[in-house]
C-alpha atoms as a PDB file:
ATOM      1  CA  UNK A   1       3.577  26.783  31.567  1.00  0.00           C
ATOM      2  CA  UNK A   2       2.796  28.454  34.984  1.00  0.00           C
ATOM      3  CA  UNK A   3      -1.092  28.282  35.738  1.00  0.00           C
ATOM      4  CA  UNK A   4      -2.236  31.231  37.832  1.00  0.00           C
ATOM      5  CA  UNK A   5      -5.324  30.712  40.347  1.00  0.00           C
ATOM      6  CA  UNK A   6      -5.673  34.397  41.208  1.00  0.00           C
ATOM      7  CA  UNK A   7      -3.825  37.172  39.797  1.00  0.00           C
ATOM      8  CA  UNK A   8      -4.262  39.580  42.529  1.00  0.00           C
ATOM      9  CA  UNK A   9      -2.626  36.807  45.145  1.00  0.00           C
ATOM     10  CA  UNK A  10       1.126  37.203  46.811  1.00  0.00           C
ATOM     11  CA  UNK A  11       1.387  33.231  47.813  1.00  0.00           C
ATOM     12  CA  UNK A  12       2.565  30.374  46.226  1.00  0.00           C
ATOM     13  CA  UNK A  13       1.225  26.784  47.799  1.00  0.00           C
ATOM     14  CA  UNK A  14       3.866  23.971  46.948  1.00  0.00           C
ATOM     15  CA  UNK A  15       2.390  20.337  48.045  1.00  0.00           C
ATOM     16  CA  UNK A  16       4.487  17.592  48.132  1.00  0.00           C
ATOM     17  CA  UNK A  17       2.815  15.074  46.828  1.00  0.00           C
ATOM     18  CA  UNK A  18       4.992  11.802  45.845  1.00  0.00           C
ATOM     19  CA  UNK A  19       5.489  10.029  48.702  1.00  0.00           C
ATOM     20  CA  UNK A  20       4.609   6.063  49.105  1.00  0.00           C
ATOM     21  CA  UNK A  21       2.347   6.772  52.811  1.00  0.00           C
ATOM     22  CA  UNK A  22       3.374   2.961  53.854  1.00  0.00           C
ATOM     23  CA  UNK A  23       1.820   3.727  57.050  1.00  0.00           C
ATOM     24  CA  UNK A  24      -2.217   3.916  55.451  1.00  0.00           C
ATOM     25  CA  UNK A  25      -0.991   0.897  54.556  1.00  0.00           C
ATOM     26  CA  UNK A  26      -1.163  -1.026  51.102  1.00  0.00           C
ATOM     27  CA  UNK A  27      -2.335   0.650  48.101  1.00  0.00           C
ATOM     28  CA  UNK A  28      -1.010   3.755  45.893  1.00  0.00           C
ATOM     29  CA  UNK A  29       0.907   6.851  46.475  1.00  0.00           C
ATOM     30  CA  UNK A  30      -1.316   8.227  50.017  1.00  0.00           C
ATOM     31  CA  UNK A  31      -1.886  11.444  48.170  1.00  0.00           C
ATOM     32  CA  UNK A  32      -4.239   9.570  45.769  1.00  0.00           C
ATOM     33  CA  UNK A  33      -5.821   7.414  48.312  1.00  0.00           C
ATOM     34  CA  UNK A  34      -9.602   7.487  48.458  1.00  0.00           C
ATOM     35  CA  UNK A  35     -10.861   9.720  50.917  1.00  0.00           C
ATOM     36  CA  UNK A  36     -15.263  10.219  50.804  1.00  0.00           C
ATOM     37  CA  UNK A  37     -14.763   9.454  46.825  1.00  0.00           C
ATOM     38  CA  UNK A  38     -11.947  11.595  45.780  1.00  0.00           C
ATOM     39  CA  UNK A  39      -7.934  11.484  46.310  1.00  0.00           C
ATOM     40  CA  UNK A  40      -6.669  13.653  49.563  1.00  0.00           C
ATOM     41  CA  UNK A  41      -4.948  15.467  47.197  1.00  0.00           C
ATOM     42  CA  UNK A  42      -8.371  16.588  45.653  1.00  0.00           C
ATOM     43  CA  UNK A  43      -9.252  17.964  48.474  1.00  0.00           C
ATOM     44  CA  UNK A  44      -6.262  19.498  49.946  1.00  0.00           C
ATOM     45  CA  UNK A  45      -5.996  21.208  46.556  1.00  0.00           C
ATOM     46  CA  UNK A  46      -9.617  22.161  46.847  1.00  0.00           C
ATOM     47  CA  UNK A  47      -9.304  24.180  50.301  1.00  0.00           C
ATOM     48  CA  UNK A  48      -6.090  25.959  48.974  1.00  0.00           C
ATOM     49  CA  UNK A  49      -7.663  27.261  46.075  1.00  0.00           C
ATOM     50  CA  UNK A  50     -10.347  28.714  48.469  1.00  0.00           C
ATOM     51  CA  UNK A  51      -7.830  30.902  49.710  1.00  0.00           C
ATOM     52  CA  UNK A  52      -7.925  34.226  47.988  1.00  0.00           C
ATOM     53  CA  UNK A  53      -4.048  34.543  48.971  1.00  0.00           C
ATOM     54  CA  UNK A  54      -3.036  32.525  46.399  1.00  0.00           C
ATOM     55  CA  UNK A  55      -2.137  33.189  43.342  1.00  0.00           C
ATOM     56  CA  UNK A  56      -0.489  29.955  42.224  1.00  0.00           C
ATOM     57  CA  UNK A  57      -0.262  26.167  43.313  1.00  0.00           C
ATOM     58  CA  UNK A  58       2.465  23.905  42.354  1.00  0.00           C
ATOM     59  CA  UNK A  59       1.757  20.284  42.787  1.00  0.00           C
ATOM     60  CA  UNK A  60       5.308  17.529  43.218  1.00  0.00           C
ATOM     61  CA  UNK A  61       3.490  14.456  42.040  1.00  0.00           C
ATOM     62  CA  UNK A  62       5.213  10.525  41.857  1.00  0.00           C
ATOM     63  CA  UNK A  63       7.642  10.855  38.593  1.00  0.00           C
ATOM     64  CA  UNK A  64       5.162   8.374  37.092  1.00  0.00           C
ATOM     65  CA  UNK A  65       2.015   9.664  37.945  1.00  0.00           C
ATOM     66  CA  UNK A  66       2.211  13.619  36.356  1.00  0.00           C
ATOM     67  CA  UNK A  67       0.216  13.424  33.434  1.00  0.00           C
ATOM     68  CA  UNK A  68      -2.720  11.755  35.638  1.00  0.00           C
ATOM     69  CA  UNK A  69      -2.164  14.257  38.729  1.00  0.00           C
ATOM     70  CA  UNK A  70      -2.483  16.861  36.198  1.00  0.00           C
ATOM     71  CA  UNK A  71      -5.838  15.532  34.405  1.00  0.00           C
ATOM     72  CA  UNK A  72      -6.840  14.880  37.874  1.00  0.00           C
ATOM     73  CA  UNK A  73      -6.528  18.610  39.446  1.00  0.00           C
ATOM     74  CA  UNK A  74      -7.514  20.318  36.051  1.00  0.00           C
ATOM     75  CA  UNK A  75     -11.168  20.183  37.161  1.00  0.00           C
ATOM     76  CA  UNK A  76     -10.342  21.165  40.307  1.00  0.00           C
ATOM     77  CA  UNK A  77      -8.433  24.700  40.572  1.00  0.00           C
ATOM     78  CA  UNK A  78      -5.236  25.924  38.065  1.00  0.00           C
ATOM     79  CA  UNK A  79      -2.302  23.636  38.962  1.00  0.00           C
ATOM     80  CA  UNK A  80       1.378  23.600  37.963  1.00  0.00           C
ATOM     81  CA  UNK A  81       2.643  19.684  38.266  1.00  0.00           C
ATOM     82  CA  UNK A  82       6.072  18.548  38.533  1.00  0.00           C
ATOM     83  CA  UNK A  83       7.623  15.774  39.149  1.00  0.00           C
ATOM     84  CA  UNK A  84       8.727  14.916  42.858  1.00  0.00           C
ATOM     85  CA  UNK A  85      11.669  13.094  43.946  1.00  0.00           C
ATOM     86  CA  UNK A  86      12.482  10.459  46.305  1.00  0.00           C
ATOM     87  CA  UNK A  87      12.615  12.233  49.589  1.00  0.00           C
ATOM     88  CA  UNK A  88       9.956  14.972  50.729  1.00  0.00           C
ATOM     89  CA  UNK A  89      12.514  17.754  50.645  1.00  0.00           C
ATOM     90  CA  UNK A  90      13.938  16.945  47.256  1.00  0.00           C
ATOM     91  CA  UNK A  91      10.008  17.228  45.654  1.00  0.00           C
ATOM     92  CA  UNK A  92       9.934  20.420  48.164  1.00  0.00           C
ATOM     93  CA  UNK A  93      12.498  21.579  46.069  1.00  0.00           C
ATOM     94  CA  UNK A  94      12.076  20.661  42.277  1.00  0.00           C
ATOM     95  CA  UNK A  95       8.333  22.601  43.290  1.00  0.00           C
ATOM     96  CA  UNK A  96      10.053  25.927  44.516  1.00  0.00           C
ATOM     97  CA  UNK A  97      12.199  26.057  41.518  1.00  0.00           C
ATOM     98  CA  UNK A  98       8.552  26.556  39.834  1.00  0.00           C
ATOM     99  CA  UNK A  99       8.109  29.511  41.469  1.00  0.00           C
ATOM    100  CA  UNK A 100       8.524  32.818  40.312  1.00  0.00           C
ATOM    101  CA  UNK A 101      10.356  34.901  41.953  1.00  0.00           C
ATOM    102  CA  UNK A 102       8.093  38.040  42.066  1.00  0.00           C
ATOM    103  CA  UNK A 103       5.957  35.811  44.211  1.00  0.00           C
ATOM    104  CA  UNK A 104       7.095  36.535  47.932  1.00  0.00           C
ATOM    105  CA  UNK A 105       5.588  34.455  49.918  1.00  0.00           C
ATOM    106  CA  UNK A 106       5.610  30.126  49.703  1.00  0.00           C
ATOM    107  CA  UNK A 107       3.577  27.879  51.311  1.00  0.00           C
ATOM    108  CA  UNK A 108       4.337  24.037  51.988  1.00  0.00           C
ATOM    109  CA  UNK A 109       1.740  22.152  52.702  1.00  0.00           C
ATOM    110  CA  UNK A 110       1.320  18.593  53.154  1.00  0.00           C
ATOM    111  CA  UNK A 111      -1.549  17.037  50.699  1.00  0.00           C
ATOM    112  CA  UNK A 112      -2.584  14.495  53.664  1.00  0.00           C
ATOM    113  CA  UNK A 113      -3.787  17.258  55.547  1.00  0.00           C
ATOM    114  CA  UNK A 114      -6.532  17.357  53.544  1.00  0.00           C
ATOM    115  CA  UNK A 115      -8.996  19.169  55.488  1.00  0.00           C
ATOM    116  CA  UNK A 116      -6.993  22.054  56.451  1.00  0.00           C
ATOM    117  CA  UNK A 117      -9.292  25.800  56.608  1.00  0.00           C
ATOM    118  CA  UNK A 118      -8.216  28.327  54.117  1.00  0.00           C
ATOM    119  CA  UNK A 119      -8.779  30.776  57.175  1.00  0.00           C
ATOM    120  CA  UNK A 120      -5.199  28.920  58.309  1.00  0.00           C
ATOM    121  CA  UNK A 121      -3.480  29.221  55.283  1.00  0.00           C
ATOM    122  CA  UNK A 122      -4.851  32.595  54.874  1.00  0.00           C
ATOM    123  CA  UNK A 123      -3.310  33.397  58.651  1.00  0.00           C
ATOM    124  CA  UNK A 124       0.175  31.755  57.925  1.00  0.00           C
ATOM    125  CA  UNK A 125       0.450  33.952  54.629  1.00  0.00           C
ATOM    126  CA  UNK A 126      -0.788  37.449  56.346  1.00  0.00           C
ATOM    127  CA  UNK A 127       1.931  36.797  59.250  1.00  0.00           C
ATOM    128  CA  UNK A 128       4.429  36.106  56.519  1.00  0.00           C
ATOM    129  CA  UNK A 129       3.452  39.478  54.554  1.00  0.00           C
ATOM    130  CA  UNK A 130       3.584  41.453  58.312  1.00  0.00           C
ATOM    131  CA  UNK A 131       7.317  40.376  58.141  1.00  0.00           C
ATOM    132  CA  UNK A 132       7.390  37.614  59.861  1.00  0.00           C
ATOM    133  CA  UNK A 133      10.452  35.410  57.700  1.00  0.00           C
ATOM    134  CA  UNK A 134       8.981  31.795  58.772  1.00  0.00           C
ATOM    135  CA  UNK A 135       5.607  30.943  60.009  1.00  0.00           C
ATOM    136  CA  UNK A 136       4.200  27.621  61.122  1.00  0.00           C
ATOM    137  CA  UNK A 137       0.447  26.852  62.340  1.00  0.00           C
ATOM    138  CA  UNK A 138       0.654  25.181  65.809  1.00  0.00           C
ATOM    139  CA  UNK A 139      -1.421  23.291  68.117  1.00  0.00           C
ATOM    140  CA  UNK A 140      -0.983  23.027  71.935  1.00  0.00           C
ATOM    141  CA  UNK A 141       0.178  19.281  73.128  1.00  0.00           C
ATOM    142  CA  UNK A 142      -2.838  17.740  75.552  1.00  0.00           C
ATOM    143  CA  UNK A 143      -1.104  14.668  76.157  1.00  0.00           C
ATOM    144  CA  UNK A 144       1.235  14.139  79.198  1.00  0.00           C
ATOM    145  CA  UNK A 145       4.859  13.538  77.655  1.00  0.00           C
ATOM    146  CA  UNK A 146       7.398  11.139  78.705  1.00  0.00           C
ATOM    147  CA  UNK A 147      11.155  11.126  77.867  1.00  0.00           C
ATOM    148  CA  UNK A 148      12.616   7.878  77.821  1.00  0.00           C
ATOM    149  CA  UNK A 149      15.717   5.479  77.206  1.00  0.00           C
ATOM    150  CA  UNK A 150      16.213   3.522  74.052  1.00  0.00           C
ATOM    151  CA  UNK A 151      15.150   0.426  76.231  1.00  0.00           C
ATOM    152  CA  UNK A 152      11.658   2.683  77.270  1.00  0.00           C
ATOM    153  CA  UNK A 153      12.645   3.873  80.783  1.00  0.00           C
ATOM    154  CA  UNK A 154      11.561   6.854  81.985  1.00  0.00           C
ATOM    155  CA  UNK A 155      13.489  10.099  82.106  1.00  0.00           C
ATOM    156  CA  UNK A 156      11.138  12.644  83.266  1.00  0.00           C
ATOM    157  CA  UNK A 157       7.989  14.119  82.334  1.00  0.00           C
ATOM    158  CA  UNK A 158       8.439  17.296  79.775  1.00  0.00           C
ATOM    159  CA  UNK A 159       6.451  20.279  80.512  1.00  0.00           C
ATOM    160  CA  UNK A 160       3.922  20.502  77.920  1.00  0.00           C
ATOM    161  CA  UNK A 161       3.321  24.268  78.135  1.00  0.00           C
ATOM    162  CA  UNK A 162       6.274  25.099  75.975  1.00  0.00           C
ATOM    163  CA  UNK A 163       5.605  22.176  73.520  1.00  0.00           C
ATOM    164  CA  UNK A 164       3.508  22.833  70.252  1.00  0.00           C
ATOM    165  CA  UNK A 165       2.227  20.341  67.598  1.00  0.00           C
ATOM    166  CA  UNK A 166       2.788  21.449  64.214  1.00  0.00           C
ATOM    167  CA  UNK A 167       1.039  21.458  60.886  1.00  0.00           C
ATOM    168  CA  UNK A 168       0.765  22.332  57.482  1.00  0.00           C
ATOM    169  CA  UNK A 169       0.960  25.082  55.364  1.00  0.00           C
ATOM    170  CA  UNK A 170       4.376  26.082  56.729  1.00  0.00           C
ATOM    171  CA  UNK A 171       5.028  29.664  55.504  1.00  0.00           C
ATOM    172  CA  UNK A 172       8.319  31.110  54.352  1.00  0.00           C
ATOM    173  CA  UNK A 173       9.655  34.283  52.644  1.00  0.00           C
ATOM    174  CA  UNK A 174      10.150  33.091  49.528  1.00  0.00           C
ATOM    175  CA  UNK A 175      13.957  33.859  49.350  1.00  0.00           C
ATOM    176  CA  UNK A 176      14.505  32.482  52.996  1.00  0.00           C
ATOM    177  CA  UNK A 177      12.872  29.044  51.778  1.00  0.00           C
ATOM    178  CA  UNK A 178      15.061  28.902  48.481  1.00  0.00           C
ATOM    179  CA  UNK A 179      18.435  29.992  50.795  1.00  0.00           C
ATOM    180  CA  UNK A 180      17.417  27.205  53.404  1.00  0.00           C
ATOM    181  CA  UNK A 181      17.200  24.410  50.937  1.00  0.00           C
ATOM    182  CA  UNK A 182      20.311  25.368  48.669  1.00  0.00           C
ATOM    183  CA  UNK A 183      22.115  25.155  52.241  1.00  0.00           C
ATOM    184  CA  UNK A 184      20.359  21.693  53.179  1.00  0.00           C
ATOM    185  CA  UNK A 185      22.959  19.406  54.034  1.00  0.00           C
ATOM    186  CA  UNK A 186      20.686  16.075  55.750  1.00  0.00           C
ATOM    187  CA  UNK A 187      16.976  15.537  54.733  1.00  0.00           C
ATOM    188  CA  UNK A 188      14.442  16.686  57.176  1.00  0.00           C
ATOM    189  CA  UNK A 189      11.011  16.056  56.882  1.00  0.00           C
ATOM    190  CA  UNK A 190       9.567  19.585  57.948  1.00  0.00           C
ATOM    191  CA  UNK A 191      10.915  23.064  56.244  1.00  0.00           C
ATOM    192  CA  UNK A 192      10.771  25.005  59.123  1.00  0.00           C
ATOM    193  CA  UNK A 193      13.904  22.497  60.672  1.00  0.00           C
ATOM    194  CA  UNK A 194      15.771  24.000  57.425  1.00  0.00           C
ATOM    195  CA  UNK A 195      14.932  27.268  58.540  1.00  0.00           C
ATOM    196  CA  UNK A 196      16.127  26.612  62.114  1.00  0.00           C
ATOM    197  CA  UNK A 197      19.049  25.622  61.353  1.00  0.00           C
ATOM    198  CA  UNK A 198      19.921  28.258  59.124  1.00  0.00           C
ATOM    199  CA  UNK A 199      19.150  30.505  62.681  1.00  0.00           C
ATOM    200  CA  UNK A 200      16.151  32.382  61.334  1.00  0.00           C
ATOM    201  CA  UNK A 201      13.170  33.101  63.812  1.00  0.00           C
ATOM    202  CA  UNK A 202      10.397  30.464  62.969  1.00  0.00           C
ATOM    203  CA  UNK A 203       7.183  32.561  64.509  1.00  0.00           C
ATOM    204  CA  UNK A 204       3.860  30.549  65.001  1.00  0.00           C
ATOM    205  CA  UNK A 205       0.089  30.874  64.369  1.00  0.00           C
ATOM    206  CA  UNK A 206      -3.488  29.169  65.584  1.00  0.00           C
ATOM    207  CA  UNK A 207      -3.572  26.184  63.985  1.00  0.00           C
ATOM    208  CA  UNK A 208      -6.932  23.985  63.058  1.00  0.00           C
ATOM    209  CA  UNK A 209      -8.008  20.513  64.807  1.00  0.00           C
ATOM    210  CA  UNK A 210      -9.466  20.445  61.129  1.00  0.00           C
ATOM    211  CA  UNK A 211      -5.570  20.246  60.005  1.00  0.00           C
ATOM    212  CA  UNK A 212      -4.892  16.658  60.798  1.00  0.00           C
ATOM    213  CA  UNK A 213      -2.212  14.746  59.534  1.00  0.00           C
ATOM    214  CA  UNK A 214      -4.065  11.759  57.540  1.00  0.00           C
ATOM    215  CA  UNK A 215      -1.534   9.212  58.226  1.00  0.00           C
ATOM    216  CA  UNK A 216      -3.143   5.712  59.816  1.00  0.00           C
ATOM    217  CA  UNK A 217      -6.476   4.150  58.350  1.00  0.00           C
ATOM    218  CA  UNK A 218      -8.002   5.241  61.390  1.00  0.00           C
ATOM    219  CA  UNK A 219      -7.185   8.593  60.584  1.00  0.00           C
ATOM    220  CA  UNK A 220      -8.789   8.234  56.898  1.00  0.00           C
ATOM    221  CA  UNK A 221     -12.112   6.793  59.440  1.00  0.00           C
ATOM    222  CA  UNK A 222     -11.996  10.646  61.400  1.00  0.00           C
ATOM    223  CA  UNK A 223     -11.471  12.548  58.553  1.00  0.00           C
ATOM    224  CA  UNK A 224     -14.846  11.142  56.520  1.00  0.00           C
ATOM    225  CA  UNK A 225     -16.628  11.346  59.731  1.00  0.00           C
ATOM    226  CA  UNK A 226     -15.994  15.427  60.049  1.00  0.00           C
ATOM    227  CA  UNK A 227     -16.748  15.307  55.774  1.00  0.00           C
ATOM    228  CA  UNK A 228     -19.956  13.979  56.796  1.00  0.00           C
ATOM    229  CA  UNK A 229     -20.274  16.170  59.468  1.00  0.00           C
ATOM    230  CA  UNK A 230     -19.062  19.150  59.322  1.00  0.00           C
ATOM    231  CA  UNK A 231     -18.550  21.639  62.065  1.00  0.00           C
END
């Protein structure tokens, strides 16, 4: 049964949420991993419900694990769980095909940015109801970047001024998103690369230095420092 957060809302959030994160290193699947108390998923589903956009939230959770995602996120907003597959695109996928399709506009957001604002996911959704057929939230790069050879010689120095970091939610029409991944020949781990390569215009947004990417422990160490501390 389809679980609706807000009647009046035009978006659909999917979150991917069955992947192993070997990188936070040992434990569970990193979308249940502890973070201040309660799984990133908790509160990644927490500041998408916030959003008044959205009208329903569709949760890809480890095969094994649906049943206790689901008692999990019942306290927390109306959820639909499925089960994910293998690869991030596939759970992308079995998620979408829980969408309506009167709903318009789909989201895909990654559960380990957990602290994302609903002001970005409510900016990704109003560019994709101006018209806009793909939207991504985008950070400038700060860093100087290198190319270099397999064996790490340098190539050059890129020009950072045309070079964006990119989060999470990724916004889509929703029949742009469903043509994209019915066309998806090799797995890529962002939906806007589907969209890409399909030729469609992928537009982009302010992003959040809230919106990290929870990937490393370290990261996990940041992230309950700005819980603590909010801005």
């Amino acid at each position: 049964m389809t679980a609706k957060l807000n009647a009046r809302g035009d978006v659909a959030v999917l979150v991917p949420a069955a992947g192993a994160g070997l990188r936070l290193g040992p434990g569970g699947p990193k979308a249940l991993r502890p973070l201040a108390g309660e799984p990133l998923l908790v509160h990644a589903v927490r500041r998408v419900a916030a959003s008044p956009s959205v009208r329903l939230i569709v949760v890809a959770a480890p095969a094994a694990e649906v049943e206790a995602v689901r008692a999990l996120l019942t306290p927390v907003a109306p959820v639909t769980v499925v089960a994910g597959g293998a690869e991030r695109q596939e759970s992308v996928a079995l998620a979408l095909a829980a969408v309506p399709p009167e709903i318009g506009i789909v989201l895909v957001h990654d559960a380990a940015r957990a602290l994302t604002p609903p002001a970005v996911i409510e900016a990704v959704a109003a560019a994709v109801r101006a018209g806009r057929p793909a939207v991504i939230p985008v950070l400038p790069v700060v860093d100087t970047i290198k190319e270099v050879t397999a064996d790490e010689v340098v190539l050059g120095t890129v020009d950072r001024a045309v070079l964006r970091s990119v989060q999470t939610p990724q916004g889509f029409q929703h029949s742009v998103l469903a043509a994209a991944h019915a066309a998806a020949a090799d797995p890529l781990t962002d939906d806007a690369g589907l969209v890409e390569k399909a030729g469609i215009e992928v537009a982009c947004v302010p992003g959040s230095e809230l919106a990290m990417k929870i990937t490393r422990p370290l990261d996990l160490i940041l992230a309950e420092a700005l819980l603590a501390h909010p801005q």
